[in-house]
C-alpha atoms as a PDB file:
ATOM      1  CA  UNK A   1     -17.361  13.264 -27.920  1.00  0.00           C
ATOM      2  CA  UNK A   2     -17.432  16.866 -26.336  1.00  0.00           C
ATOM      3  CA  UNK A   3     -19.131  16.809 -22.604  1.00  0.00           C
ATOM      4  CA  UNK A   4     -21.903  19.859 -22.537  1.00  0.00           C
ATOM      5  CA  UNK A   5     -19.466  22.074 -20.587  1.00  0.00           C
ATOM      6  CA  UNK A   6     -17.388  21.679 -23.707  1.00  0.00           C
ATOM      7  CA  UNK A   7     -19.780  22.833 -26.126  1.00  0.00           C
ATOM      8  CA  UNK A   8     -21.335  25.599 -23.815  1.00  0.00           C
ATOM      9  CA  UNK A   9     -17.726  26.954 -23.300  1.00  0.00           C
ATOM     10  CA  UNK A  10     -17.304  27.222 -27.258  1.00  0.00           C
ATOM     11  CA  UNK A  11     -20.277  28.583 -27.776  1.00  0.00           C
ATOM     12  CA  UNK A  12     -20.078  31.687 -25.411  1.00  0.00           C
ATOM     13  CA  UNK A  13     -16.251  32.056 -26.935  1.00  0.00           C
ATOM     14  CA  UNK A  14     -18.127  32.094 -29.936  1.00  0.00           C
ATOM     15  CA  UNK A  15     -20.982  34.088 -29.375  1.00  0.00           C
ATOM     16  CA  UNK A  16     -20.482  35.752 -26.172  1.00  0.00           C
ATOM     17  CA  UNK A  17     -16.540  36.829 -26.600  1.00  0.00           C
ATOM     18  CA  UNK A  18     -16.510  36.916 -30.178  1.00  0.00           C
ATOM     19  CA  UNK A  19     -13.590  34.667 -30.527  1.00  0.00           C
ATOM     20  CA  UNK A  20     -14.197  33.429 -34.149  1.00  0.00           C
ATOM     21  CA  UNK A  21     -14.255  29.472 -34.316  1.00  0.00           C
ATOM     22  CA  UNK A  22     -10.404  29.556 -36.060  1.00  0.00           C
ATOM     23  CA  UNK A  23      -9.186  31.661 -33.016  1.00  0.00           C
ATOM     24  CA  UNK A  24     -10.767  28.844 -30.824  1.00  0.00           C
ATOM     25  CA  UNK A  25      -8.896  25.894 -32.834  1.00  0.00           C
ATOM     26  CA  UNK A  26      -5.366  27.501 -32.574  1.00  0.00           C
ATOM     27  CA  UNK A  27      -5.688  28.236 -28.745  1.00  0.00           C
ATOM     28  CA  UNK A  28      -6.964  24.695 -28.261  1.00  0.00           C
ATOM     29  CA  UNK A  29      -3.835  23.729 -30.262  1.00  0.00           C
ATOM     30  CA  UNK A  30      -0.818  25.398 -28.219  1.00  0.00           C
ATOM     31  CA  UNK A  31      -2.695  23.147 -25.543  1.00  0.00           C
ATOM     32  CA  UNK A  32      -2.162  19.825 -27.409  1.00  0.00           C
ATOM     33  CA  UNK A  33      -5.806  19.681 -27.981  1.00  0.00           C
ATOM     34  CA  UNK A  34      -5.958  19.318 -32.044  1.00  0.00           C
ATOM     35  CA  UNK A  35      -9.735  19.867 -32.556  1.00  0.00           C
ATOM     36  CA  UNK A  36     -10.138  21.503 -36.382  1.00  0.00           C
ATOM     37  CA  UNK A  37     -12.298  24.160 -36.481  1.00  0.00           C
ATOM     38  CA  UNK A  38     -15.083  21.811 -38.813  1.00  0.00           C
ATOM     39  CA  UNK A  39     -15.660  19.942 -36.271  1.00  0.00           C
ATOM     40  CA  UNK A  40     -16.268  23.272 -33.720  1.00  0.00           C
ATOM     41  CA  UNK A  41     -18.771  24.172 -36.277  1.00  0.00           C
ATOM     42  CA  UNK A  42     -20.612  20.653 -36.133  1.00  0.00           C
ATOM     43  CA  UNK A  43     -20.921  21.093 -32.383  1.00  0.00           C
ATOM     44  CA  UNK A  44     -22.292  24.867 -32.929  1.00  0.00           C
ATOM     45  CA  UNK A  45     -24.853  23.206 -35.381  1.00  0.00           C
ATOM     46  CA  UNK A  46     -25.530  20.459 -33.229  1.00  0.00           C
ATOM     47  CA  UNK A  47     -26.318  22.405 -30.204  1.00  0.00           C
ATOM     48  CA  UNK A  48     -28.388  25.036 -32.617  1.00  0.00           C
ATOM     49  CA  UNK A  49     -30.385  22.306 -33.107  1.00  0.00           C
ATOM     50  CA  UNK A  50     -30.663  21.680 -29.554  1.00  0.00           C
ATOM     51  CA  UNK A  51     -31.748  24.504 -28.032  1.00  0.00           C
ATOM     52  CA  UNK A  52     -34.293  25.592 -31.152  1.00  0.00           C
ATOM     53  CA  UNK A  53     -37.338  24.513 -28.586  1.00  0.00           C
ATOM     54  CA  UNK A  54     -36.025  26.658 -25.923  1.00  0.00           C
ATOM     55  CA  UNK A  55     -35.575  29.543 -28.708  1.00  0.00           C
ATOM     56  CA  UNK A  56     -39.128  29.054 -30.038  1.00  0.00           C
ATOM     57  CA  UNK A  57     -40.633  29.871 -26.155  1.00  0.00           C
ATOM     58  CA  UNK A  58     -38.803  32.500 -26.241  1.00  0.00           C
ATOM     59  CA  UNK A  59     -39.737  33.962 -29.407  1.00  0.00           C
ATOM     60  CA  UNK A  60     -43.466  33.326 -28.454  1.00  0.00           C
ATOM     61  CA  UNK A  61     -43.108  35.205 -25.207  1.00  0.00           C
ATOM     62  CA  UNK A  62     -40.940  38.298 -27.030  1.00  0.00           C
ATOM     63  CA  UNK A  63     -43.735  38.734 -29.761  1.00  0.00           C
ATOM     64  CA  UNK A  64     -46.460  38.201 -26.898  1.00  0.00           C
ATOM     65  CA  UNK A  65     -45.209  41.384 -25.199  1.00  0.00           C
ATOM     66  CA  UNK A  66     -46.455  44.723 -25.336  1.00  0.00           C
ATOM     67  CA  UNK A  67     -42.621  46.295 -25.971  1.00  0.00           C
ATOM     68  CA  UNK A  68     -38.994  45.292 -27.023  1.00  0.00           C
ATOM     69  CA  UNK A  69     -35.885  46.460 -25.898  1.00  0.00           C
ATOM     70  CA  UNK A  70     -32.539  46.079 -27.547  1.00  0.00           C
ATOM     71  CA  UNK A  71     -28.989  46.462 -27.211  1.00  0.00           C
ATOM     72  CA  UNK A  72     -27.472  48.115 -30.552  1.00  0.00           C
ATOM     73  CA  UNK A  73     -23.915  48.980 -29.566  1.00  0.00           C
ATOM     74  CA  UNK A  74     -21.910  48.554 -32.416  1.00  0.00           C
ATOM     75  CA  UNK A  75     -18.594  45.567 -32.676  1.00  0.00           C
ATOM     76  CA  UNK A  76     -15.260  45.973 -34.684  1.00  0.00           C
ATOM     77  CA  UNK A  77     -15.308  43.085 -37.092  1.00  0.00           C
ATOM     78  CA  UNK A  78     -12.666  42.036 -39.298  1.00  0.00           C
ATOM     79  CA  UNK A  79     -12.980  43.203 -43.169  1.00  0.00           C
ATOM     80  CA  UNK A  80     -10.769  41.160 -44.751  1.00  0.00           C
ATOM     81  CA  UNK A  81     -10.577  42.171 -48.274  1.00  0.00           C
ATOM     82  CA  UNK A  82      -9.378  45.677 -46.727  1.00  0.00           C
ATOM     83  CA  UNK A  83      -7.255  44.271 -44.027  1.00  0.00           C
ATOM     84  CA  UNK A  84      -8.898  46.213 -40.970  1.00  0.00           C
ATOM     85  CA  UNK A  85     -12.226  45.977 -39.245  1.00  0.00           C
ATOM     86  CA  UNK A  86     -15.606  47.225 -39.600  1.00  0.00           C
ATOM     87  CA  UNK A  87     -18.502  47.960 -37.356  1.00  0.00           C
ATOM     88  CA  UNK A  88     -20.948  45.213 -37.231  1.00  0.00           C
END
């Protein structure tokens, strides 16, 4: 069972660092930690699920307002059936 400091720190690897969930498995790994990356995508799910009250607020309040602002700068992404990235 992961503690919520566990999940939280895979999640902003994830999301916040982009460090894909396969990325996360082998560094966890060469620690002696063998945690497949399935089951880091069960705990993404699980704490999706978690949060989706906290998300629907939020969407509330963002269509509630008068304006939006966004950040659109551009990521390299991998493109694997050319073997280099991408901007996402």
């Amino acid at each position: 069972m992961p503690t919520e400091a566990t999940v939280a720190h895979i999640l902003v690897s994830r999301y916040a660092d982009h460090l894909p969930l396969y990325r996360q498995a082998q560094i966890l790994a060469r620690q002696g930690i063998e945690i497949g990356r399935e089951v880091l995508a069960d705990w993404t799910g699980t704490a999706a699920n978690e949060v989706k009250p906290v998300v629907r607020r939020m969407r509330e309040i963002l269509l509630g307002s008068a304006r939006l602002f966004a950040d659109e700068t551009t990521m390299p992404v991998l493109d694997p059936g050319r073997g280099r990235t991408k901007k996402g």
